[in-house]
PDB file of N, CA and C in Angstrom:
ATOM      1  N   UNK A   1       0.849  -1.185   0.000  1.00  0.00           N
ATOM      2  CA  UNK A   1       0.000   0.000   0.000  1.00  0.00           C
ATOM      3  C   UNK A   1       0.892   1.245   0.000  1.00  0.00           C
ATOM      4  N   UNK A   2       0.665   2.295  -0.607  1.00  0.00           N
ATOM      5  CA  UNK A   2       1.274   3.299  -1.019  1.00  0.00           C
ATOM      6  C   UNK A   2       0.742   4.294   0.035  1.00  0.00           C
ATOM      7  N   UNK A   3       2.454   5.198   0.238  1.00  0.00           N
ATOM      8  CA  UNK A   3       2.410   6.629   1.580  1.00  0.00           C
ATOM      9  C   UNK A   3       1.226   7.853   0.807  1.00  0.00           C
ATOM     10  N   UNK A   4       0.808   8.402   0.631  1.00  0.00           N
ATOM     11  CA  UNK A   4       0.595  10.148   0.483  1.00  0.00           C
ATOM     12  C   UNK A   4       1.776  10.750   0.713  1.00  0.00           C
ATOM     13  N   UNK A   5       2.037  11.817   0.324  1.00  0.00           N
ATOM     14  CA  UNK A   5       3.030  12.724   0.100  1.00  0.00           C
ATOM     15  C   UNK A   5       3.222  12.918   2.287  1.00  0.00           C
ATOM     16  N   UNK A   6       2.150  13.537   3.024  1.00  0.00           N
ATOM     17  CA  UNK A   6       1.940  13.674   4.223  1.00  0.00           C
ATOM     18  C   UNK A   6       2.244  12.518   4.801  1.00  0.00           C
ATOM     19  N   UNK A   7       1.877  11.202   4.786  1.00  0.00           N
ATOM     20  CA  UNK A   7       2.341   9.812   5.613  1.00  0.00           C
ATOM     21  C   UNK A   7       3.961   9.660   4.895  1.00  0.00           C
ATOM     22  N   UNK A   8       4.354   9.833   4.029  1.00  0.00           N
ATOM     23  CA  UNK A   8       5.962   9.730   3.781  1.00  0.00           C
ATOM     24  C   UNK A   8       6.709  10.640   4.664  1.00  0.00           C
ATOM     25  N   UNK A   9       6.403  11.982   4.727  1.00  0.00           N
ATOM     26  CA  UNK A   9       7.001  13.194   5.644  1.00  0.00           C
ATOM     27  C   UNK A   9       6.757  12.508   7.147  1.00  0.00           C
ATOM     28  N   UNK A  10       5.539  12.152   7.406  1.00  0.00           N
ATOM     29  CA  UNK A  10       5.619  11.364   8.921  1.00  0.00           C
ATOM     30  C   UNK A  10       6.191  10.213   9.070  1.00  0.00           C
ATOM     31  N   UNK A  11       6.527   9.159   8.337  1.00  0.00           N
ATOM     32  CA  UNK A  11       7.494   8.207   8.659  1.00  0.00           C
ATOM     33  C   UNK A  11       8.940   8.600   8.377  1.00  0.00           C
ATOM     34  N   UNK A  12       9.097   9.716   7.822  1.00  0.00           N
ATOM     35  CA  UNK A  12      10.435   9.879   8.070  1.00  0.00           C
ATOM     36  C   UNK A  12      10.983  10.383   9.263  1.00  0.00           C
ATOM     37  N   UNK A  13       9.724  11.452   9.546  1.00  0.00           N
ATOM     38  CA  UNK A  13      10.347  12.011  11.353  1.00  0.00           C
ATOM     39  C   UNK A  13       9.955  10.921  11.920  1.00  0.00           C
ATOM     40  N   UNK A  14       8.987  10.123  12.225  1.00  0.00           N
ATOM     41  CA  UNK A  14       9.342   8.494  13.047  1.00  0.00           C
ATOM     42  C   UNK A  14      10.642   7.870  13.115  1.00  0.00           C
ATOM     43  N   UNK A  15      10.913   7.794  12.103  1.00  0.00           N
ATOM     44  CA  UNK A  15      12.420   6.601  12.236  1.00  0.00           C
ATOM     45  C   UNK A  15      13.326   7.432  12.187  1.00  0.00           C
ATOM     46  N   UNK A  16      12.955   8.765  11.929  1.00  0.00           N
ATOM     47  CA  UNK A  16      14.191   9.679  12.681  1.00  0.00           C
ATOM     48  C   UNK A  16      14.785  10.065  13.731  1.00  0.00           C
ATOM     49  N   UNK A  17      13.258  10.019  14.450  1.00  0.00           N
ATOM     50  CA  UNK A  17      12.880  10.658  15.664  1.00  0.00           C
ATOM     51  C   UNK A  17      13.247   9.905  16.910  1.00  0.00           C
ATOM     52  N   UNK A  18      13.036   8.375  16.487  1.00  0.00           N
ATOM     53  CA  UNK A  18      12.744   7.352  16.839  1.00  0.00           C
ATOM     54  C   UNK A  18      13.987   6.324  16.974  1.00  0.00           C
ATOM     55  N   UNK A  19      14.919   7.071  16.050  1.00  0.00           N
ATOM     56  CA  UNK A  19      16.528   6.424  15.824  1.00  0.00           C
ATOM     57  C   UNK A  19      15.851   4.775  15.485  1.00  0.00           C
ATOM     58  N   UNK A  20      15.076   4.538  14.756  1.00  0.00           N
ATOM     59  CA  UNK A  20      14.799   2.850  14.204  1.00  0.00           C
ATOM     60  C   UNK A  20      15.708   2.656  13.310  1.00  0.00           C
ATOM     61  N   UNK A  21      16.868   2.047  13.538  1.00  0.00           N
ATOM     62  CA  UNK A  21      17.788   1.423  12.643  1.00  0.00           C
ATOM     63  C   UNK A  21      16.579   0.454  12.226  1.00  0.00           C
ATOM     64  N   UNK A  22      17.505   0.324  10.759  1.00  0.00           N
ATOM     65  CA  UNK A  22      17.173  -0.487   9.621  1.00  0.00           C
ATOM     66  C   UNK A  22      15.486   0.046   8.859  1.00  0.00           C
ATOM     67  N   UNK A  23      14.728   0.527   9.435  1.00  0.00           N
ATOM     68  CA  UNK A  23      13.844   0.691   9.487  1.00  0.00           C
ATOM     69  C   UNK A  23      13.709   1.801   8.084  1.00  0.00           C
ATOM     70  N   UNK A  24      13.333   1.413   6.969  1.00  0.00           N
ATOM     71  CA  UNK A  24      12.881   2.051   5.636  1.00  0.00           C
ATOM     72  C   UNK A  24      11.831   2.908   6.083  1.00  0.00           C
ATOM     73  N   UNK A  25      11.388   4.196   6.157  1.00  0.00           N
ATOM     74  CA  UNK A  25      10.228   4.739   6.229  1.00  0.00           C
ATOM     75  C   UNK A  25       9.423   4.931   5.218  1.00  0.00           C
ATOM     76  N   UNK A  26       9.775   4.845   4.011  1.00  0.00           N
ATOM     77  CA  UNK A  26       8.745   4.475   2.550  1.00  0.00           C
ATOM     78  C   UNK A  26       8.621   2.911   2.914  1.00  0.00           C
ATOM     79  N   UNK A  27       8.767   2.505   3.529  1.00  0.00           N
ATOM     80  CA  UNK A  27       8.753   0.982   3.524  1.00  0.00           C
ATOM     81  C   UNK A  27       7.398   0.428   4.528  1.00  0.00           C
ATOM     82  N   UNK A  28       7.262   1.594   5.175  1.00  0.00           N
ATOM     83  CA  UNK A  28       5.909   1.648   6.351  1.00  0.00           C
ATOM     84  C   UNK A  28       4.818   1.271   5.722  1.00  0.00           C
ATOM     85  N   UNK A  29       3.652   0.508   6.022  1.00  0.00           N
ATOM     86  CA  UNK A  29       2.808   0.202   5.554  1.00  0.00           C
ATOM     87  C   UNK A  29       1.555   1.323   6.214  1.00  0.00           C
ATOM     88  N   UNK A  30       1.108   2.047   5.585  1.00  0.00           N
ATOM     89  CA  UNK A  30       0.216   3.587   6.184  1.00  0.00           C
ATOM     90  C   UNK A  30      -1.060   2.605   6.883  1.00  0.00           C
ATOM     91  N   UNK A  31      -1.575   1.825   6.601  1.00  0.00           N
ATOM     92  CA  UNK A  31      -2.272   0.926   7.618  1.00  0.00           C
ATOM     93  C   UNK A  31      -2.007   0.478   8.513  1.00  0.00           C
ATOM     94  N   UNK A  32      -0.734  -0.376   8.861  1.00  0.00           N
ATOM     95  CA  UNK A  32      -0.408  -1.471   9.646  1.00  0.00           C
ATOM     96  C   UNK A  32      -0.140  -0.555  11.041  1.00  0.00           C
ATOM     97  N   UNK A  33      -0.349  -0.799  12.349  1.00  0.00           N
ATOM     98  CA  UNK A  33      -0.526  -0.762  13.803  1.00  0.00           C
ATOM     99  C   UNK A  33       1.246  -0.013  13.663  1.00  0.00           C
ATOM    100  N   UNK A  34       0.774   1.139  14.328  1.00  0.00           N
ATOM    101  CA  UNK A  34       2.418   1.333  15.250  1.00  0.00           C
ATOM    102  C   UNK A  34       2.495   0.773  16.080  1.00  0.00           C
ATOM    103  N   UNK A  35       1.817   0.268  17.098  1.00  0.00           N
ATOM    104  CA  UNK A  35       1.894  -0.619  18.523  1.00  0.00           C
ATOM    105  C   UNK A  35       2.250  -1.677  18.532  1.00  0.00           C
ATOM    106  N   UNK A  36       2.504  -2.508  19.271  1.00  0.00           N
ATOM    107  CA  UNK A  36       2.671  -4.146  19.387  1.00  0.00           C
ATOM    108  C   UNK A  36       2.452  -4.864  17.843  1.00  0.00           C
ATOM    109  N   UNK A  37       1.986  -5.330  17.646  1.00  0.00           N
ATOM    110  CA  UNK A  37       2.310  -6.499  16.329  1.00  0.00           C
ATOM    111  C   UNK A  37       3.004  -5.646  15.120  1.00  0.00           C
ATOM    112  N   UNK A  38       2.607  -4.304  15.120  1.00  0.00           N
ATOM    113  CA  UNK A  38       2.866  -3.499  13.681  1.00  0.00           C
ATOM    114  C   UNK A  38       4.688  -2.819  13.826  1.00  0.00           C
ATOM    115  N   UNK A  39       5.070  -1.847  14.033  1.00  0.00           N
ATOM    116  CA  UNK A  39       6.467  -1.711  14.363  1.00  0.00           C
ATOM    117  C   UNK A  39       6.822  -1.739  15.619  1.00  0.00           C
ATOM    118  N   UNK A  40       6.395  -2.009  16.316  1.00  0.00           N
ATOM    119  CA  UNK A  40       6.650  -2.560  17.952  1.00  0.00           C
ATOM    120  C   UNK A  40       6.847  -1.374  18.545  1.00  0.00           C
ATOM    121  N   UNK A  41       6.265  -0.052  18.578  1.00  0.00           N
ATOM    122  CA  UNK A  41       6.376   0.670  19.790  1.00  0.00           C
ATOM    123  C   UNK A  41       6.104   0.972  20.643  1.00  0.00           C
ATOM    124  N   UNK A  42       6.220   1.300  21.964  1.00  0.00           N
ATOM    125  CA  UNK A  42       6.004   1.801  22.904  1.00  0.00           C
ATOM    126  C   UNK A  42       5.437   2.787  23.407  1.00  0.00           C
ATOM    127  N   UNK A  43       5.009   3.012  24.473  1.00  0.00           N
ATOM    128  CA  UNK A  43       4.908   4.584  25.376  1.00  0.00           C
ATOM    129  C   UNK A  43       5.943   5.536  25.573  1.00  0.00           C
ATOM    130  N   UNK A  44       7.045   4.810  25.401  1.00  0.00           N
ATOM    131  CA  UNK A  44       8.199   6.323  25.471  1.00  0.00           C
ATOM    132  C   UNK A  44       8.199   6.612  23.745  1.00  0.00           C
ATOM    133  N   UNK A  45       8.043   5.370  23.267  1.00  0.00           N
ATOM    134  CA  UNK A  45       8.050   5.967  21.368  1.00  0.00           C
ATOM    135  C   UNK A  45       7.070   6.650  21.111  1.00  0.00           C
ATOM    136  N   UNK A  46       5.865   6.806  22.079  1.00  0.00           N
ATOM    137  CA  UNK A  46       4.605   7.609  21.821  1.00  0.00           C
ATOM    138  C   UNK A  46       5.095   8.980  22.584  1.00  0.00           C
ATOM    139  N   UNK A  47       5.311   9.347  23.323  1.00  0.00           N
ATOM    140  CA  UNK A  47       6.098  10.384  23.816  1.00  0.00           C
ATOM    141  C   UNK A  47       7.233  10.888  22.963  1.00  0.00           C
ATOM    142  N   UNK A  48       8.235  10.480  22.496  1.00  0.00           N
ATOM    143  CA  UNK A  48       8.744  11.196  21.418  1.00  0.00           C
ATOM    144  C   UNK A  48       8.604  11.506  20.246  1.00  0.00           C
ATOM    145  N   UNK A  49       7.454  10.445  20.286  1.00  0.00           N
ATOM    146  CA  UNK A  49       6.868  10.945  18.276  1.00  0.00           C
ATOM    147  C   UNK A  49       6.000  12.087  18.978  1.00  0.00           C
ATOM    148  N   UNK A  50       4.955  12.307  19.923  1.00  0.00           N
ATOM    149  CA  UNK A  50       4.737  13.544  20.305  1.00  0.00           C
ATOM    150  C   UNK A  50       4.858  14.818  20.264  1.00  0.00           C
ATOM    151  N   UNK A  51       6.197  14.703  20.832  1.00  0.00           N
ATOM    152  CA  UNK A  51       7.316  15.946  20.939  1.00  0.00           C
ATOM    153  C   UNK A  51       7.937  16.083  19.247  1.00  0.00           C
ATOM    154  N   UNK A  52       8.076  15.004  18.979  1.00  0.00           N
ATOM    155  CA  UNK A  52       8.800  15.682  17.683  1.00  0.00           C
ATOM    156  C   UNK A  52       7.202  16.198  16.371  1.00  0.00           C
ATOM    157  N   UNK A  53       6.599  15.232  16.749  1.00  0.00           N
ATOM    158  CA  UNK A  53       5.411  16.127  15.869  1.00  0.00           C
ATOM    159  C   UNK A  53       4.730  17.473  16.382  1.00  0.00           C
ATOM    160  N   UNK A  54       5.121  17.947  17.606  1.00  0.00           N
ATOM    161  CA  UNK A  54       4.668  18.941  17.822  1.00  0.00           C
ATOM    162  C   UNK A  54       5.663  20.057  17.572  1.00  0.00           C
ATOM    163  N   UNK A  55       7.051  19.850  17.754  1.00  0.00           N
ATOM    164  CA  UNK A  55       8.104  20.627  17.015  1.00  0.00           C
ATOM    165  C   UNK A  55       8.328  21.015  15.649  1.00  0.00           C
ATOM    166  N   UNK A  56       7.624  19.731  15.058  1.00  0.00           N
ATOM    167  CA  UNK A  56       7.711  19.956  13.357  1.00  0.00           C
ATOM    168  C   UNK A  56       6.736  20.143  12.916  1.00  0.00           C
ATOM    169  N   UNK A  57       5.441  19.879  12.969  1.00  0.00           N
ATOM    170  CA  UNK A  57       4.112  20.698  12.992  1.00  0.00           C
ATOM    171  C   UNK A  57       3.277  21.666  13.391  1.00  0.00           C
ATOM    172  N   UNK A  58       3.714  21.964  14.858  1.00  0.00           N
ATOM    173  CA  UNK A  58       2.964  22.298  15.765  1.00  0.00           C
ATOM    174  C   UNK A  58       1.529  21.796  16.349  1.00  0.00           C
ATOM    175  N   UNK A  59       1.646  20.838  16.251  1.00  0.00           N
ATOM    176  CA  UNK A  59       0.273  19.573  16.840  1.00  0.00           C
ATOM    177  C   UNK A  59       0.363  19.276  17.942  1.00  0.00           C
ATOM    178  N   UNK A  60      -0.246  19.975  18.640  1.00  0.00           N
ATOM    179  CA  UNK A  60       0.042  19.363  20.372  1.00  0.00           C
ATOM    180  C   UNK A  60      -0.544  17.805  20.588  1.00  0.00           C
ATOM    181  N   UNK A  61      -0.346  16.979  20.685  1.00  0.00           N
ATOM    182  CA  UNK A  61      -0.715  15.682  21.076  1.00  0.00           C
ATOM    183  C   UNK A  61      -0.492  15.051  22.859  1.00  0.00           C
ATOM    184  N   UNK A  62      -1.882  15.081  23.438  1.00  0.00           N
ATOM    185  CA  UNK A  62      -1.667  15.022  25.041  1.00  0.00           C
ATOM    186  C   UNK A  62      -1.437  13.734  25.212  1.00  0.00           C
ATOM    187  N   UNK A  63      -0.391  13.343  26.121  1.00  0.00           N
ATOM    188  CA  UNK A  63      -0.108  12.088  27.162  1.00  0.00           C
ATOM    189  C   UNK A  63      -1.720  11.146  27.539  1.00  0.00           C
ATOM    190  N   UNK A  64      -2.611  11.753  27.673  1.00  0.00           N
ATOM    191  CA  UNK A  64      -3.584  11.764  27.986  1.00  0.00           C
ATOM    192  C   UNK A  64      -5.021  11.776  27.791  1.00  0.00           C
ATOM    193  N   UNK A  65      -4.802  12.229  26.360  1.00  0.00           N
ATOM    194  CA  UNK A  65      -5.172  12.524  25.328  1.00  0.00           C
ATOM    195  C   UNK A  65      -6.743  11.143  25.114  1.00  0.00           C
ATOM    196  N   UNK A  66      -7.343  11.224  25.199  1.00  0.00           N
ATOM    197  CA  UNK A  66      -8.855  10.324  24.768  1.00  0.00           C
ATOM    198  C   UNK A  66      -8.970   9.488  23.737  1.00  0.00           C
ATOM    199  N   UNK A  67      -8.145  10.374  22.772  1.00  0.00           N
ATOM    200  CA  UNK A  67      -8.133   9.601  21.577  1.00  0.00           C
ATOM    201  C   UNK A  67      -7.007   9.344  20.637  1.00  0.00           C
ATOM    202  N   UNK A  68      -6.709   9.388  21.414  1.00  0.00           N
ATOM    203  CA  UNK A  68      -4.592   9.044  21.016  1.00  0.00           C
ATOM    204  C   UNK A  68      -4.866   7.337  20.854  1.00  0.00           C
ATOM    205  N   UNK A  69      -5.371   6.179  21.095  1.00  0.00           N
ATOM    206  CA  UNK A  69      -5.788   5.141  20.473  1.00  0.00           C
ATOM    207  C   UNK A  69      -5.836   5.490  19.433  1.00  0.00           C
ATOM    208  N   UNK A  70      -7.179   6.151  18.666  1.00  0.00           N
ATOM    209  CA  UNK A  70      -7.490   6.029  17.292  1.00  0.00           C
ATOM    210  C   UNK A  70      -6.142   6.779  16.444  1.00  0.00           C
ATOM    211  N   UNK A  71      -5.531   8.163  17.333  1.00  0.00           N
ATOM    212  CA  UNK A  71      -4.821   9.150  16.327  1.00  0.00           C
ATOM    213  C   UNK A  71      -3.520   8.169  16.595  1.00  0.00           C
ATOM    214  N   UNK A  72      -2.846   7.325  17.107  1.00  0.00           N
ATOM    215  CA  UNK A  72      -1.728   6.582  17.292  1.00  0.00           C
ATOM    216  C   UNK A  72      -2.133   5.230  16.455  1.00  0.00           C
ATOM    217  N   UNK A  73      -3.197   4.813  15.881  1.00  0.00           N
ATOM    218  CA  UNK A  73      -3.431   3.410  15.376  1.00  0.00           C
ATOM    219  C   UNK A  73      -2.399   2.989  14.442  1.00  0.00           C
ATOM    220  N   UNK A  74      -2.165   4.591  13.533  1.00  0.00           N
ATOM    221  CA  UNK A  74      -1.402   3.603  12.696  1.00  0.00           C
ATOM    222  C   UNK A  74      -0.624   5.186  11.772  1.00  0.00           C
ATOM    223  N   UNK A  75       0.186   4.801  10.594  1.00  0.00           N
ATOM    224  CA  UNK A  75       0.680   5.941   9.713  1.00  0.00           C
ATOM    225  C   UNK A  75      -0.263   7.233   9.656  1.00  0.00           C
ATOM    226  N   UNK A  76      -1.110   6.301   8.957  1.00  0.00           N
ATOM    227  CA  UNK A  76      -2.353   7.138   8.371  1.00  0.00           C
ATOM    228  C   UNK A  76      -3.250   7.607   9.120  1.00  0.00           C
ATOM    229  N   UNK A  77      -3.612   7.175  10.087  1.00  0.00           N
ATOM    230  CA  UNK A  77      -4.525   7.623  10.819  1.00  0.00           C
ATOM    231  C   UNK A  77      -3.292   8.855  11.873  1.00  0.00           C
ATOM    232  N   UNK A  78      -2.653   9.019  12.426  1.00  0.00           N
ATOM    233  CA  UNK A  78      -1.661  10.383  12.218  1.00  0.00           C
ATOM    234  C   UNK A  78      -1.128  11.369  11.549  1.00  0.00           C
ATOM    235  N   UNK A  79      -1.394  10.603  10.410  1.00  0.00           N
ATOM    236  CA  UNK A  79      -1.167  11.702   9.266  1.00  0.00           C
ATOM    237  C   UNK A  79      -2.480  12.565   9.070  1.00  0.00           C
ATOM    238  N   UNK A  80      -3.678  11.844   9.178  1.00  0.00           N
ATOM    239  CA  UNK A  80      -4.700  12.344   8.899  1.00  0.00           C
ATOM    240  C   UNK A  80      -5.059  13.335  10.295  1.00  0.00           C
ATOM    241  N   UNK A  81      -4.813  13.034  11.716  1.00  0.00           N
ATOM    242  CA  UNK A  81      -4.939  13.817  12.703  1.00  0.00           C
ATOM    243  C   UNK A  81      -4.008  14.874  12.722  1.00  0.00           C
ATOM    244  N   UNK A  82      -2.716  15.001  12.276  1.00  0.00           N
ATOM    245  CA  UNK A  82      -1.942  16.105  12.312  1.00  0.00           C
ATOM    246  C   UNK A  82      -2.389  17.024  10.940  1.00  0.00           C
ATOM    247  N   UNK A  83      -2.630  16.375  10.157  1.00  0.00           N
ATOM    248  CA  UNK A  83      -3.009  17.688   8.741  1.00  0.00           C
ATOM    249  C   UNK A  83      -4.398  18.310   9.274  1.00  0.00           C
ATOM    250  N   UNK A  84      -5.479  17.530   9.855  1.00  0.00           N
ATOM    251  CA  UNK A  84      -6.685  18.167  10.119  1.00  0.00           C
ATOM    252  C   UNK A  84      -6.341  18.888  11.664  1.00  0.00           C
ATOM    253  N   UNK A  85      -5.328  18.960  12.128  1.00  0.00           N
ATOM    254  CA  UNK A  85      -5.209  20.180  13.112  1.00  0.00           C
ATOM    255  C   UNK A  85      -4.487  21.204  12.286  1.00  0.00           C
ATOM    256  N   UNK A  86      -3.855  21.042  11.825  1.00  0.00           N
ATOM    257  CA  UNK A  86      -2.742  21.928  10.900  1.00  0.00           C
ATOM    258  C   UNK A  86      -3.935  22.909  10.093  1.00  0.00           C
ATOM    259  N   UNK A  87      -4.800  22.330   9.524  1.00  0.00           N
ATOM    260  CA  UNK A  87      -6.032  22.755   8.523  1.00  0.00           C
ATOM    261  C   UNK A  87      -6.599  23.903   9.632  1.00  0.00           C
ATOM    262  N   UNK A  88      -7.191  23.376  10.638  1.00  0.00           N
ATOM    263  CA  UNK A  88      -8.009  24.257  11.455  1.00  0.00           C
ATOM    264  C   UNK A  88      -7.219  25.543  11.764  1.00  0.00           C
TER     265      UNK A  88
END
């Protein structure tokens, strides 16, 4: 499955951000789970993709946040929550 121009720019600050050796970021599948089965990350990897999307976007994304499930599910579904704050 193919990035959007916006999910390519976000997997690159991921595995940048994120220091994922080996890790292709055109290679991300914009569906597949960032969490457990999909690239295996964590709560501190959710905390620094955070911070770095809020540095390079300006998207505040809370710790705490309600719906950080759905906006963390996956490529795309972040890509799509950071452009529709960016929009507003």
């Amino acid at each position: 499955m193919s990035q959007t121009e916006a999910e390519r720019e976000l997997a690159e600050l991921l595995v940048e951000s994120l220091n994922l050796e080996g890790v292709d970021p055109h290679g991300i599948d914009p569906e597949a789970p960032l969490f457990n089965d999909g690239l295996g990350l964590d709560s501190i990897d959710a905390l620094e993709l955070s911070l770095a999307v809020a540095k390079r976007y300006g998207v505040q994304l809370r710790s705490d946040g309600e719906d950080n499930h759905r906006i963390f599910a996956s490529l795309r579904a972040l890509a799509a929550h950071v452009q529709s704050q960016r929009a507003g």
